[in-house]
N, C-alpha and C. Protein backbone atom coordinates (compact mmCIF):
# COMPACT_ATOMS: atom_id res chain seq x y z
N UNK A 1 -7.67 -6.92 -2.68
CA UNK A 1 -8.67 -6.69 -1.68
C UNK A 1 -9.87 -6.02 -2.33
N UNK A 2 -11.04 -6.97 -3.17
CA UNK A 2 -12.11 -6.10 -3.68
C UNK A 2 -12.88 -5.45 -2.27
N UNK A 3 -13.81 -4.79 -3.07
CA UNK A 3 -14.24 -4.27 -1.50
C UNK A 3 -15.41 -4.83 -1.20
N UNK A 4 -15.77 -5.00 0.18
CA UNK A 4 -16.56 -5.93 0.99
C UNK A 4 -17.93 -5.67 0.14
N UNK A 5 -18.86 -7.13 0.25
CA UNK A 5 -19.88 -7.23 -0.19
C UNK A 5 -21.01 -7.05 0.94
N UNK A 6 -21.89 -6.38 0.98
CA UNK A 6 -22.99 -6.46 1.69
C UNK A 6 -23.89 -7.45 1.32
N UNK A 7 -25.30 -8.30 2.00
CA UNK A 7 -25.93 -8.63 1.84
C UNK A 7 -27.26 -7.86 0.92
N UNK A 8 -27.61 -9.15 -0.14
CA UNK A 8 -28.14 -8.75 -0.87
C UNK A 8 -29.58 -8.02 -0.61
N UNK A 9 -30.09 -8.85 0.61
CA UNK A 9 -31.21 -8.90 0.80
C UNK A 9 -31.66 -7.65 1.80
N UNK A 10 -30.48 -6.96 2.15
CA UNK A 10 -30.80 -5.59 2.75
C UNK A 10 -31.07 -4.69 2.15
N UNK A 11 -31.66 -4.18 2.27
CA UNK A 11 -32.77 -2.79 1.32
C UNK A 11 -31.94 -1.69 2.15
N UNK A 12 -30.83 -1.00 1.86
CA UNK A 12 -30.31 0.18 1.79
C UNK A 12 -30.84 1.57 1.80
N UNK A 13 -30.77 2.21 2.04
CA UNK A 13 -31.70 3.59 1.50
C UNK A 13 -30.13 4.25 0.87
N UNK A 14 -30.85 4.85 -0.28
CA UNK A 14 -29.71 5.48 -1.05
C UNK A 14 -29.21 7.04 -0.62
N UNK A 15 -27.44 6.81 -0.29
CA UNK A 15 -27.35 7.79 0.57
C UNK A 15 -25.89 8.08 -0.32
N UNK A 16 -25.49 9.57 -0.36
CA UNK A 16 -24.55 9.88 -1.40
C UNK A 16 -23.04 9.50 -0.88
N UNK A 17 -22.39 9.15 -1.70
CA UNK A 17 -21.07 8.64 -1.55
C UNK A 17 -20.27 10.10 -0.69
N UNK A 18 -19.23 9.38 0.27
CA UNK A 18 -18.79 10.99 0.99
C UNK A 18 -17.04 10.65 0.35
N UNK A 19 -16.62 11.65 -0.18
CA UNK A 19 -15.44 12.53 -0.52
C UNK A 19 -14.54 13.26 -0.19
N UNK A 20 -13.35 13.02 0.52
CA UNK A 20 -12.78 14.24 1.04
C UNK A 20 -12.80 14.14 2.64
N UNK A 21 -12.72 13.16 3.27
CA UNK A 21 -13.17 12.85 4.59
C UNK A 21 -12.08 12.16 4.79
N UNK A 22 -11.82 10.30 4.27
CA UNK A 22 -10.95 9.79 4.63
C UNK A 22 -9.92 9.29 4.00
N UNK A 23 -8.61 9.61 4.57
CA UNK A 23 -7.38 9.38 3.81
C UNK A 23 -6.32 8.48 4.81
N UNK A 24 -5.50 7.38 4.02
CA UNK A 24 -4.38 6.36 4.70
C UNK A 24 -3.43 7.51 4.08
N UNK A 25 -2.19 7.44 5.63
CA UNK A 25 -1.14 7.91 5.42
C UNK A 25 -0.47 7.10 4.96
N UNK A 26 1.14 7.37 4.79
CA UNK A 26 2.17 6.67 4.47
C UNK A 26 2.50 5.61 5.22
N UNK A 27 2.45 5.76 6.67
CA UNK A 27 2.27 4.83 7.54
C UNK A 27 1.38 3.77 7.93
N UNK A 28 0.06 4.11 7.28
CA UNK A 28 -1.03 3.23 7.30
C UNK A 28 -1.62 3.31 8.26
N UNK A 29 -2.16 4.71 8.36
CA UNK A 29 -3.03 5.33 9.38
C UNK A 29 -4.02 5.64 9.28
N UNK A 30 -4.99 5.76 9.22
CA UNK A 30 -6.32 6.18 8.97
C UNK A 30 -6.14 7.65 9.49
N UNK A 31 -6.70 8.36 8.57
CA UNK A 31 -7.03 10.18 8.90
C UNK A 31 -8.36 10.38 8.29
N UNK A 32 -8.83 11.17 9.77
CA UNK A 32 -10.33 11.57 9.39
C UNK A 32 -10.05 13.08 9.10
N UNK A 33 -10.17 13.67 7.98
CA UNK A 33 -10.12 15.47 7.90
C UNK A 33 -8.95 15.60 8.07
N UNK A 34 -7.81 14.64 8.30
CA UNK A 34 -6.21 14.80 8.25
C UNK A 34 -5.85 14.69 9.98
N UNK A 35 -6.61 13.99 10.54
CA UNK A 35 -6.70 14.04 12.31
C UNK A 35 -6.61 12.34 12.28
N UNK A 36 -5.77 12.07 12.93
CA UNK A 36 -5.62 10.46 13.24
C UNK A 36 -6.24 9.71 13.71
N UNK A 37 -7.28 8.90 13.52
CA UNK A 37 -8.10 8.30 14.01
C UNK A 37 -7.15 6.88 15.29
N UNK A 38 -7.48 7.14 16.35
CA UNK A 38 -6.92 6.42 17.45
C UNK A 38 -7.67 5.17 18.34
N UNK A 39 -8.92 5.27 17.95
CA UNK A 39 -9.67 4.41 18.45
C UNK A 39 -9.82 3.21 17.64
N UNK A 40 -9.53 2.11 18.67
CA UNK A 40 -8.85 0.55 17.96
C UNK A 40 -10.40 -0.06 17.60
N UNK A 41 -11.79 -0.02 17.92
CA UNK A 41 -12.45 -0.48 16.88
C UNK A 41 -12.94 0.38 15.97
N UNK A 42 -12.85 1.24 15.81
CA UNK A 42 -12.92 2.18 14.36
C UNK A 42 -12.09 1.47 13.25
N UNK A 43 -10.84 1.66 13.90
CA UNK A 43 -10.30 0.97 12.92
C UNK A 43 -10.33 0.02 12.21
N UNK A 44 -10.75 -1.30 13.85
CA UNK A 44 -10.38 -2.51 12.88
C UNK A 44 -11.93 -2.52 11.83
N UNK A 45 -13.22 -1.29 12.01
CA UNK A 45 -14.37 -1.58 11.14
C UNK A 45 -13.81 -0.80 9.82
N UNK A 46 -12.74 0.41 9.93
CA UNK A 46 -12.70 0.71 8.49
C UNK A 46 -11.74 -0.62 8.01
N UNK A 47 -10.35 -0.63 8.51
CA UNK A 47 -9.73 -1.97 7.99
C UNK A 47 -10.80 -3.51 7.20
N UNK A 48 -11.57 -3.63 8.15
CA UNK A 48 -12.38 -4.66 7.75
C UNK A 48 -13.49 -4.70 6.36
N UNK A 49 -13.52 -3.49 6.13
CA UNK A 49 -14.21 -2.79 5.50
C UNK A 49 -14.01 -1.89 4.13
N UNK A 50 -12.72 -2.14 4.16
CA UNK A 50 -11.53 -1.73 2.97
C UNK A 50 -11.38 -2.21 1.85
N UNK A 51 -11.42 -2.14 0.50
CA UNK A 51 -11.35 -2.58 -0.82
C UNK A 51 -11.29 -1.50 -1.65
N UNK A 52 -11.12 -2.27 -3.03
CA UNK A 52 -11.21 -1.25 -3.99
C UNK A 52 -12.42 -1.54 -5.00
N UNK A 53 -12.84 -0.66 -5.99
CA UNK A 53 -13.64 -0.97 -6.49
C UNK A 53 -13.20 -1.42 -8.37
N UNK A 54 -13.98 -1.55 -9.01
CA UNK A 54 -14.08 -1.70 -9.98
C UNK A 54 -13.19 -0.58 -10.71
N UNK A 55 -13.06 0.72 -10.55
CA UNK A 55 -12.97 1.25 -11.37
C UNK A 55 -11.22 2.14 -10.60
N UNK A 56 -10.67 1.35 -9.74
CA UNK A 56 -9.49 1.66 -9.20
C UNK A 56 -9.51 2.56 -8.23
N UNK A 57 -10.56 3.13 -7.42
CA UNK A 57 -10.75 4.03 -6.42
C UNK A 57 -10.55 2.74 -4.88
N UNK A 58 -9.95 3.27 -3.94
CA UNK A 58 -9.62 2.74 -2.66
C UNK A 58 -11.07 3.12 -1.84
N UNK A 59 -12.13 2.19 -1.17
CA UNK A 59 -13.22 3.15 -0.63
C UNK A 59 -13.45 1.84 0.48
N UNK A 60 -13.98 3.02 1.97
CA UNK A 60 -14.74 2.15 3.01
C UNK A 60 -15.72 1.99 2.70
N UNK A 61 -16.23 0.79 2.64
CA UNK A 61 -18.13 0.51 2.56
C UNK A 61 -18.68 1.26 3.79
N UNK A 62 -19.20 1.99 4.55
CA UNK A 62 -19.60 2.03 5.51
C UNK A 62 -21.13 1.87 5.28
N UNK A 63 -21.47 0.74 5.51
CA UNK A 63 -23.00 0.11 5.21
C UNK A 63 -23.63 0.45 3.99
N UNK A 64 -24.50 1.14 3.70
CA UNK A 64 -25.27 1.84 2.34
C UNK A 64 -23.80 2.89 1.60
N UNK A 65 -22.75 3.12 2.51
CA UNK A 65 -22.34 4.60 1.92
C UNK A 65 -20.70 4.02 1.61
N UNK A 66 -20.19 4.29 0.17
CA UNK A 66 -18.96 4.32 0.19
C UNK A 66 -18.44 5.72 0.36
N UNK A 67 -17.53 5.35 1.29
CA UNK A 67 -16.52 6.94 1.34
C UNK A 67 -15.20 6.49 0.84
N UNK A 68 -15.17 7.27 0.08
CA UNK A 68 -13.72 7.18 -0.55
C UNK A 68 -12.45 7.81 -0.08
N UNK A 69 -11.64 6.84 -0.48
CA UNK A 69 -9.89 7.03 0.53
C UNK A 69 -8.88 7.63 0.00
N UNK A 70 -8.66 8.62 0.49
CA UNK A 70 -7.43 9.32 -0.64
C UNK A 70 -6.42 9.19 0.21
N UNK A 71 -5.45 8.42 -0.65
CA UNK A 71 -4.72 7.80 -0.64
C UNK A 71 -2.74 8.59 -0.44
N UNK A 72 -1.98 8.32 0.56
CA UNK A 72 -0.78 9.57 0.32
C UNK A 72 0.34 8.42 -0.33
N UNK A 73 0.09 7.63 -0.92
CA UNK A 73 1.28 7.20 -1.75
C UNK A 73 0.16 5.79 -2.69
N UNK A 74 0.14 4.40 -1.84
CA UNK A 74 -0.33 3.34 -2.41
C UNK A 74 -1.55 2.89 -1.37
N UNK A 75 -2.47 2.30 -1.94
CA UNK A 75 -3.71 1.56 -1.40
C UNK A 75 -2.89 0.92 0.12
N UNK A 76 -1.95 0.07 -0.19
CA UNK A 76 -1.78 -0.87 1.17
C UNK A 76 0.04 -0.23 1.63
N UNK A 77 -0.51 0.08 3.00
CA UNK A 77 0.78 0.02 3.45
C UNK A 77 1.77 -1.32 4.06
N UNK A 78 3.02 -1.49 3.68
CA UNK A 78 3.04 -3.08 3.89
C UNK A 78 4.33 -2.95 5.17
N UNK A 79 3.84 -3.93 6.39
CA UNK A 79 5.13 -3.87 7.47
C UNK A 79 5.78 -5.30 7.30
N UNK A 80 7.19 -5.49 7.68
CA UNK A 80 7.76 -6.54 7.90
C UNK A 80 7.47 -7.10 9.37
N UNK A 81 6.69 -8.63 9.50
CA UNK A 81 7.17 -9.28 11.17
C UNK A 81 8.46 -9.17 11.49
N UNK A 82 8.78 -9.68 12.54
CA UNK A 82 9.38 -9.92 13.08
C UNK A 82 9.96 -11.83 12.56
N UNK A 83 8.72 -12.12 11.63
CA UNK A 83 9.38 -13.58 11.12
C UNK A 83 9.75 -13.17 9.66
N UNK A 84 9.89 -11.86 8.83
CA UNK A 84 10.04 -11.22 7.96
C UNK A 84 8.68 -11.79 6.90
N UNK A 85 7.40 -11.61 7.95
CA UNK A 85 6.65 -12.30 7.18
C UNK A 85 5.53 -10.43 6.42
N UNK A 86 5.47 -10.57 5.42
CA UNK A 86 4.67 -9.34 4.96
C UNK A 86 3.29 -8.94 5.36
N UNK A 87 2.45 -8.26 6.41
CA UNK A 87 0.94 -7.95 6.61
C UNK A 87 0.75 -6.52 5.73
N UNK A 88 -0.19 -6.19 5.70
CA UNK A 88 -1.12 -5.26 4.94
C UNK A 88 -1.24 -4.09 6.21
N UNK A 89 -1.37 -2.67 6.06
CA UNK A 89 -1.81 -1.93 7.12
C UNK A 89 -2.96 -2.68 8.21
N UNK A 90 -3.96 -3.39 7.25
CA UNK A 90 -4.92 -3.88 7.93
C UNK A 90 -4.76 -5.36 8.41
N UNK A 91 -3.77 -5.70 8.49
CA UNK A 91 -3.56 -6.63 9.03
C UNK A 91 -3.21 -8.38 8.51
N UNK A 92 -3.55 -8.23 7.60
CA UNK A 92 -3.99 -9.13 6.50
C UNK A 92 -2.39 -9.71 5.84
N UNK A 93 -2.24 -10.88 5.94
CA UNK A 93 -1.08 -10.98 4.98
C UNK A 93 -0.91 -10.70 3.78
N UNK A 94 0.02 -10.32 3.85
CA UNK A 94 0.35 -9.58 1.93
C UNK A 94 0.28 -10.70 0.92
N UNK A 95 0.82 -12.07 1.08
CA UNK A 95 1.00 -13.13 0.39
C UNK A 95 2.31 -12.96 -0.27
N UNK A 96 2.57 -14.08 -1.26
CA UNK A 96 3.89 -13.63 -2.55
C UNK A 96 4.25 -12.14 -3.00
N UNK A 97 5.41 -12.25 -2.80
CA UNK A 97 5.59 -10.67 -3.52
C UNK A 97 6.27 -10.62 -5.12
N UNK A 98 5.63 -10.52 -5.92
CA UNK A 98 5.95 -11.01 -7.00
C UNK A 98 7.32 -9.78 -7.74
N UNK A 99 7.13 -8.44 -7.44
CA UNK A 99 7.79 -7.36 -7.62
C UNK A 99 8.88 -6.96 -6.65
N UNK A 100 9.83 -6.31 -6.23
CA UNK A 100 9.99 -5.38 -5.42
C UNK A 100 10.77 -4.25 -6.41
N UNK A 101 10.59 -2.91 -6.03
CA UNK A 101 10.76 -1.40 -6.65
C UNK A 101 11.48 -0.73 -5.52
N UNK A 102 12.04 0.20 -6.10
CA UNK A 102 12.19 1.76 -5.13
C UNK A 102 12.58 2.92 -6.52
N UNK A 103 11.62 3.98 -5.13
CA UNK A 103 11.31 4.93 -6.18
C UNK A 103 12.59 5.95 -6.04
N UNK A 104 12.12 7.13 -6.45
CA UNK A 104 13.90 7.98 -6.84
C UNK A 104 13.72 8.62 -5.55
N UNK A 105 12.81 8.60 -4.35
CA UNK A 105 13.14 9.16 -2.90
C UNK A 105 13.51 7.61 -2.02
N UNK A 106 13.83 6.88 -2.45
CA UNK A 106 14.19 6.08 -1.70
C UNK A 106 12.75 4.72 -0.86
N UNK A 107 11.87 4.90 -1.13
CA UNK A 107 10.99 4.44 -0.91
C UNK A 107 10.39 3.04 -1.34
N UNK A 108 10.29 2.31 -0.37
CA UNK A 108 10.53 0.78 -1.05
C UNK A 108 8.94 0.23 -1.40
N UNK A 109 8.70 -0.31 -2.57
CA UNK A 109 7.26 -0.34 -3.25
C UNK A 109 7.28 -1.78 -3.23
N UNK A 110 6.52 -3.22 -2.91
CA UNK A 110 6.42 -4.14 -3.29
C UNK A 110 5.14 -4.76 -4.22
N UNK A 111 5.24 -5.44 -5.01
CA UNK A 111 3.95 -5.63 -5.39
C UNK A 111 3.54 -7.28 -4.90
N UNK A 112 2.60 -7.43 -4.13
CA UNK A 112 2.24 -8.71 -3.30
C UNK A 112 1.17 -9.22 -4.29
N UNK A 113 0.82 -10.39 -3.63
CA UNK A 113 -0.54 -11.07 -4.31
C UNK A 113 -1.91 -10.17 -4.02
N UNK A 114 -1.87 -9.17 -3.30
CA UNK A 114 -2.79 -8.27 -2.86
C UNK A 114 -2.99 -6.83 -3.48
N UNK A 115 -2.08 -6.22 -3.73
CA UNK A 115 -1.61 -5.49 -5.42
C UNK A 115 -0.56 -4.63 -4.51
N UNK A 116 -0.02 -3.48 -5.26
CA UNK A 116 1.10 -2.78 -4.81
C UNK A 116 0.89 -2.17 -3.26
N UNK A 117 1.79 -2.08 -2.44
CA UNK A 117 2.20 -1.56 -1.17
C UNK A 117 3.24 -1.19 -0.96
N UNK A 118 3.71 0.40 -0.29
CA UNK A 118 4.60 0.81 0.22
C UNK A 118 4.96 0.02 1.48
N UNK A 119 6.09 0.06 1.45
CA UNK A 119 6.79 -0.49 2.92
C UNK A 119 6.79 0.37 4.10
N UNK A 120 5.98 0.09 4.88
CA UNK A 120 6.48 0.98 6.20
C UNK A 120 8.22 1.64 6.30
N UNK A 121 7.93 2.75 6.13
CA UNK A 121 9.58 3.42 6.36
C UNK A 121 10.47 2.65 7.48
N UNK A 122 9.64 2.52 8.45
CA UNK A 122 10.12 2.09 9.74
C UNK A 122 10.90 0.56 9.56
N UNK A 123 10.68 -0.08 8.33
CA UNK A 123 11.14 -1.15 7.89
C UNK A 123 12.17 -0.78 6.96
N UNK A 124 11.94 -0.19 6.60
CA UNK A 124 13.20 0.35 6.00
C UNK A 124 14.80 -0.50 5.88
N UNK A 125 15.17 -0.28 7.18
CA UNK A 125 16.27 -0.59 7.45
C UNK A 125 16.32 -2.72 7.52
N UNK A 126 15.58 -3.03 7.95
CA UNK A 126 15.72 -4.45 7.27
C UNK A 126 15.46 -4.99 6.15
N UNK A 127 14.95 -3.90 5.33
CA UNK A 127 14.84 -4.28 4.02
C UNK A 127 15.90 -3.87 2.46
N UNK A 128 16.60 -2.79 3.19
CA UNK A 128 17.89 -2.70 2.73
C UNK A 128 18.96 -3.69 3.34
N UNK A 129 18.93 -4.09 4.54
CA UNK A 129 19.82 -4.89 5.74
C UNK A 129 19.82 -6.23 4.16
N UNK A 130 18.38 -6.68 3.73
CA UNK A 130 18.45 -7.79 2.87
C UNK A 130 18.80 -7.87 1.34
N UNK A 131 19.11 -6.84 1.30
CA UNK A 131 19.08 -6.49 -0.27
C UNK A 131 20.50 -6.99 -0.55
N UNK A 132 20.60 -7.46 -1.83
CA UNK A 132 22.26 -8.21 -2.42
C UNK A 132 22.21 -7.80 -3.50
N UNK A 133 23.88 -8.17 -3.94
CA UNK A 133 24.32 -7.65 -5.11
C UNK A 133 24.24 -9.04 -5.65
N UNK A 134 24.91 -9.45 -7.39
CA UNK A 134 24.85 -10.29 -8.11
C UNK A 134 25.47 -11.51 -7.03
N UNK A 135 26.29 -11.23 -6.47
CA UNK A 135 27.17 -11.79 -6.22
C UNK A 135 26.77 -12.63 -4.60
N UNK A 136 25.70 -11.60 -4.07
CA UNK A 136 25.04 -12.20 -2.99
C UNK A 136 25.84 -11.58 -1.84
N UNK A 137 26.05 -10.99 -1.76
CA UNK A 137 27.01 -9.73 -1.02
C UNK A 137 25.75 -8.28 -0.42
N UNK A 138 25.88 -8.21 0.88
CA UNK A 138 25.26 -6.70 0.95
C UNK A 138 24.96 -5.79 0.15
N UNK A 139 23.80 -5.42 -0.65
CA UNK A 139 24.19 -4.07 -1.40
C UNK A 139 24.75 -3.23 -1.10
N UNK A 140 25.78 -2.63 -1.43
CA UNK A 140 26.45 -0.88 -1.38
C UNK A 140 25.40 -0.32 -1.71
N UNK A 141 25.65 0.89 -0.79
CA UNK A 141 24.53 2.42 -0.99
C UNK A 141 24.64 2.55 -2.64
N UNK A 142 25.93 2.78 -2.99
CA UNK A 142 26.05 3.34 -4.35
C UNK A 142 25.15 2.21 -5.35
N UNK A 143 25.06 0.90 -5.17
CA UNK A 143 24.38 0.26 -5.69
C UNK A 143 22.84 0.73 -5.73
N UNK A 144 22.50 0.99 -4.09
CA UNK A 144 21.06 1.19 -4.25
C UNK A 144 20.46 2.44 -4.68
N UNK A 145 21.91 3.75 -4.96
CA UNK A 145 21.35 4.83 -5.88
C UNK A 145 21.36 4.46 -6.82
N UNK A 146 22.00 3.77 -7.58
CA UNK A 146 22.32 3.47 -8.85
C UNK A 146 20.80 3.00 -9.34
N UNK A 147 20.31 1.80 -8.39
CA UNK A 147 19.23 1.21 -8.62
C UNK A 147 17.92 2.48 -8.83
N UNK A 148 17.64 2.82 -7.74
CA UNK A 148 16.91 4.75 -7.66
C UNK A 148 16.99 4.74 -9.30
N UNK A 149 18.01 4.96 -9.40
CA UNK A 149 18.05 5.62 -10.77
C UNK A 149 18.14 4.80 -12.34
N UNK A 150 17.55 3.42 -12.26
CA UNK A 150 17.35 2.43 -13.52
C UNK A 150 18.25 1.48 -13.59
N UNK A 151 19.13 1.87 -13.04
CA UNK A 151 20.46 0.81 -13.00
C UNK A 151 19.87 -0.26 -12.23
N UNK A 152 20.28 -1.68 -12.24
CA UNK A 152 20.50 -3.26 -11.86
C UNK A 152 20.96 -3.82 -11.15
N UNK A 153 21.13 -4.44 -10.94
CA UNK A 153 21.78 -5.65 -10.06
C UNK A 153 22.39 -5.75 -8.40
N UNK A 154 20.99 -5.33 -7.77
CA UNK A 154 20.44 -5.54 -6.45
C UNK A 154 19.25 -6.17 -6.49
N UNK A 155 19.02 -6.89 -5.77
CA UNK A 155 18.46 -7.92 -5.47
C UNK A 155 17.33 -8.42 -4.25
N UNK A 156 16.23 -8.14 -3.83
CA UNK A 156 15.97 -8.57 -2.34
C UNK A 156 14.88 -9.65 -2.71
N UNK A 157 15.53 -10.26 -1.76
CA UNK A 157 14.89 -11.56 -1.54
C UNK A 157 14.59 -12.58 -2.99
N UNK A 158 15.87 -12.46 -3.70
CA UNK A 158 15.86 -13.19 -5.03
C UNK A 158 15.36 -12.25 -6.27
N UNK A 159 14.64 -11.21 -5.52
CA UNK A 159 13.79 -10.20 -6.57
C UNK A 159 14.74 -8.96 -7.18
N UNK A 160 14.77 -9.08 -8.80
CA UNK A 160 15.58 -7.93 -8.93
C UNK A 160 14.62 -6.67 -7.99
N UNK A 161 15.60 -5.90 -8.02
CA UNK A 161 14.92 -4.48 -7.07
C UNK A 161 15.17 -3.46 -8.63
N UNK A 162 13.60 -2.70 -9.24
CA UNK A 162 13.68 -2.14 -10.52
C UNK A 162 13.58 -1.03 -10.17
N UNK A 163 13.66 0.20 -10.38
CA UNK A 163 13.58 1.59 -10.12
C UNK A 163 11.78 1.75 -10.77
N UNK A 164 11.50 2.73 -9.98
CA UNK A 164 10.12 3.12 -10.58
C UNK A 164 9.25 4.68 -10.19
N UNK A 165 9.04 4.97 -11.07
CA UNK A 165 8.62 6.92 -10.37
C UNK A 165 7.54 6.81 -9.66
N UNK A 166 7.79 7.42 -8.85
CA UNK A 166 6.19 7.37 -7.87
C UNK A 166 5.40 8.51 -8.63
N UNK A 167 5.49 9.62 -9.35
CA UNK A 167 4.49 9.66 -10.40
C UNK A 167 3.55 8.74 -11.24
N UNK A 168 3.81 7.97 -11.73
CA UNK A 168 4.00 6.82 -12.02
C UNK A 168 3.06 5.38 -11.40
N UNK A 169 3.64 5.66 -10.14
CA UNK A 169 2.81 4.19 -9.24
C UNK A 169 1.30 4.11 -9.52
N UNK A 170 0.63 5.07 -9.61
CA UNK A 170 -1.06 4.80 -9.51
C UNK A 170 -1.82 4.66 -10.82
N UNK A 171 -1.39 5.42 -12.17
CA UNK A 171 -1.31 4.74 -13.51
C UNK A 171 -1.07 3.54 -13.40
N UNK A 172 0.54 2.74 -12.99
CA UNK A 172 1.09 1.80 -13.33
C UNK A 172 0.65 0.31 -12.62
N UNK A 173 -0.12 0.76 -11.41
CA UNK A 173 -0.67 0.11 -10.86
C UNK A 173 -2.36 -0.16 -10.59
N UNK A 174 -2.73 0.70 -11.56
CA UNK A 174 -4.18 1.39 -11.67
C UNK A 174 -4.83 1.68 -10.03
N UNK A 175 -4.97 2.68 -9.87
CA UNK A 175 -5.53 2.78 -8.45
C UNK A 175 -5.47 4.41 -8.75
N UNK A 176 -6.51 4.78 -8.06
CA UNK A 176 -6.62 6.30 -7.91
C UNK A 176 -6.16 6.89 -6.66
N UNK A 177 -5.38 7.67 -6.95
CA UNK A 177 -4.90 8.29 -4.92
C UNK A 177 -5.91 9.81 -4.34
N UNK A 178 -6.53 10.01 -5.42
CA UNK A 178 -7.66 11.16 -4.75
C UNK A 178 -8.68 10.93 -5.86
N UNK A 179 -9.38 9.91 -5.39
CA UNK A 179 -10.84 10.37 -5.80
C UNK A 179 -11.34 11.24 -5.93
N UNK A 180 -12.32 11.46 -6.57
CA UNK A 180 -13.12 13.14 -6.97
C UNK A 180 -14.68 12.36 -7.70
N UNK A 181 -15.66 13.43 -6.85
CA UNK A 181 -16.93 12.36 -7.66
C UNK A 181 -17.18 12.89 -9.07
């Protein structure tokens, strides 16, 4: 998701980038000052309005002004449909998921054609519900600590499932989770 292009031909007035304002929760919430933003076209203009830039920072264009998004885990939060089809917090389909991870709290990381996303917690449970062993069998819990912890052979959705530190995720995935100008 680069971030939205404005028209060229608008003459902007140069206005300083804002910092420290807006942050996506884990859930894929928008927080203004850490206060939940609730109003459904706000949203869908920051959603619409969402990318990253060049240099791995998450930021809303808001017309002339990027404000930058600090971030409480990954850029995109990702939910399962109801057709187990993957969307983006913002709505957007995730596409292919070329990865799937979990980190050592249990937290399920996919990496889509759109770049890395946490799984809605709330999904959680159908996304372990799908997870298999070699054998194509339910994973056992003990499997999926095992996995947590570097060990192999669980499986979702054909995808080995690799352990990965959420220290880790925003290096490994280049993306910054708190901007700073």
């Amino acid at each position: 998701m680069p971030a939205p292009d404005f028209p060229a031909a608008v003459n902007w007035p140069k206005v300083p980038a804002c910092y420290g304002w807006l942050s996506l929760d884990r859930r894929g919430c928008w927080r203004l000052k850490g206060e939940t933003i609730s109003h459904a076209g706000l949203i869908g203009f920051i959603n619409s309005h969402y990318g990253a830039d060049a240099s791995g920072n998450w930021i809303f264009q808001n017309g002339p002004q990027a404000v930058f998004v600090a971030l409480d885990y990954t850029p995109l939060v990702l939910r399962l449909g109801v057709d187990d089809e993957l969307t983006t917090h913002t709505g957007v389909a995730a596409g292919p998921v070329a990865a799937a991870y979990l980190d050592e709290e249990g937290n399920a990381l996919l990496h889509t054609a759109l770049g890395i996303g946490l799984l809605d917690d709330r999904d959680l449970p159908a996304f372990i519900a799908a997870c298999r062993n070699e054998c194509g069998d339910p994973a056992a819990e003990d499997a999926l600590l095992a996995t947590m912890a570097g060990g192999s052979g669980v499986f979702w959705r054909g995808l080995p499932l690799q352990a990965v530190s959420r220290s880790d995720v925003p290096r490994r995935f280049g993306f910054h989770s708190d901007p700073a100008p």
